[in-house]
Protein backbone atom coordinates (compact mmCIF):
# COMPACT_ATOMS: atom_id res chain seq x y z
CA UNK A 1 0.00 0.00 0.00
CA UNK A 2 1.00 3.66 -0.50
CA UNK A 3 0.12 6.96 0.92
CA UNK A 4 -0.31 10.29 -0.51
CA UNK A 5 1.47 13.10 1.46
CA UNK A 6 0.29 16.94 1.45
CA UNK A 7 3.39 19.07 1.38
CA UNK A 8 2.80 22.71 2.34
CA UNK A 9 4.70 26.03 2.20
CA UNK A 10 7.87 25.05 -0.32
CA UNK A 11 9.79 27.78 -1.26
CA UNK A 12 9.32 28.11 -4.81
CA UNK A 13 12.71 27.48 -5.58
CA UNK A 14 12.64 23.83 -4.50
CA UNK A 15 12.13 20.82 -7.40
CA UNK A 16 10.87 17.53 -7.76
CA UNK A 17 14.01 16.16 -7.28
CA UNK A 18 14.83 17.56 -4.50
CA UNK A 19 11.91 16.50 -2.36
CA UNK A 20 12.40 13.33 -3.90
CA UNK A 21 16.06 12.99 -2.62
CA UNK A 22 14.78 13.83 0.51
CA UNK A 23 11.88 11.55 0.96
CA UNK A 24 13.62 8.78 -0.46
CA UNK A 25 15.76 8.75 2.92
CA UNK A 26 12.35 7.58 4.66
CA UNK A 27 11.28 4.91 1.95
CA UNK A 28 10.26 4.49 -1.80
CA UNK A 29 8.67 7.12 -3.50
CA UNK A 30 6.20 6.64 -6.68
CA UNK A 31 5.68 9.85 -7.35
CA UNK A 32 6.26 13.75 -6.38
CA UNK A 33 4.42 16.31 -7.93
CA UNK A 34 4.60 20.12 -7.12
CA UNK A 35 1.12 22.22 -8.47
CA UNK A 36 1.88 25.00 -10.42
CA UNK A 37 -0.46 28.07 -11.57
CA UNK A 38 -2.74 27.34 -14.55
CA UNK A 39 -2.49 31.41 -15.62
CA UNK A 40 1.28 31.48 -14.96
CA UNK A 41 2.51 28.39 -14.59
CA UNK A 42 4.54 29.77 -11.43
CA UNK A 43 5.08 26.91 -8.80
CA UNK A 44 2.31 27.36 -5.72
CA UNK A 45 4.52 26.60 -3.01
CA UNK A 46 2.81 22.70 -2.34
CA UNK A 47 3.27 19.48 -3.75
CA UNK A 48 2.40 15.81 -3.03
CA UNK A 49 4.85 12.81 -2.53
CA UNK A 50 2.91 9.13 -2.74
CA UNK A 51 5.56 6.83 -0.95
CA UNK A 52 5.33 3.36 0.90
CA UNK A 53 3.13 3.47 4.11
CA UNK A 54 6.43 2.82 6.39
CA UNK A 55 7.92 5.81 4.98
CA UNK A 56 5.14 7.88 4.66
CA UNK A 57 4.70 7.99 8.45
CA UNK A 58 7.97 8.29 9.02
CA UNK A 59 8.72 11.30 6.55
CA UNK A 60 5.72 13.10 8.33
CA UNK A 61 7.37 12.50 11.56
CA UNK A 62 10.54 13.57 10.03
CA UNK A 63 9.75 16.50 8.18
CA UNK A 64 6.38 18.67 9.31
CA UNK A 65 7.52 21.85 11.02
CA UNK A 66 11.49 21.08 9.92
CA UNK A 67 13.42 23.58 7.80
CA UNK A 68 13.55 22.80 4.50
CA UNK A 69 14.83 25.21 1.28
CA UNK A 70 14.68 28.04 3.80
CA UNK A 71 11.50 27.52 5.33
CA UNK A 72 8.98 25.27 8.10
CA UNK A 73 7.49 22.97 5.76
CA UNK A 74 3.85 21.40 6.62
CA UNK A 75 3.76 17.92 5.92
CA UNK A 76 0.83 15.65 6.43
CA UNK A 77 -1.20 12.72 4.91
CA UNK A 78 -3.06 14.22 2.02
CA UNK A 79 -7.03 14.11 2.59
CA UNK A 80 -8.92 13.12 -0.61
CA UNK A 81 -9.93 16.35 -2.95
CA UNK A 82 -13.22 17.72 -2.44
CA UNK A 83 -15.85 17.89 -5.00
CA UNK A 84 -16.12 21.73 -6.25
CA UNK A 85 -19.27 22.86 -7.27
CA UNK A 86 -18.74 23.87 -11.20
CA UNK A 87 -20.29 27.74 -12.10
């Protein structure tokens, strides 16, 4: 099994592979994927990491509130996206 991990306030500097170097430490990672902009295509400043479930918990014990790229990054299990009501 695998879990999908919310990563929150990047700087917007950092890149898949580094997050990926980093989590990698903790277990295998599938996949990393930081959200950019639609309009600008700037990075957001959050991302998600799906990893093993060993090393998913133990990244989120290892890495919410630590310093990372210059700033506390939030890390957490990812909660499933909400439906959006379409206009």
């Amino acid at each position: 099994m695998s879990k999908n991990l919310y990563i929150g306030n990047l700087a917007w500097s950092t890149t898949e592979q580094e997050i990926r170097n980093a989590f990698e430490v903790h277990g295998e990672v599938m996949s990393v994927k930081l959200i950019e902009d639609r309009e600008t295509g700037r990075p957001r400043g959050f991302g998600f990491v799906e990893m093993d479930d060993a090393g998913a918990d133990a990244a989120v014990a290892e890495f919410d509130g630590r310093e990372f790229g210059g700033r506390n990054i939030k890390v957490n299990v990812a909660r499933p996206r909400e439906e959006r009501p379409r206009w």
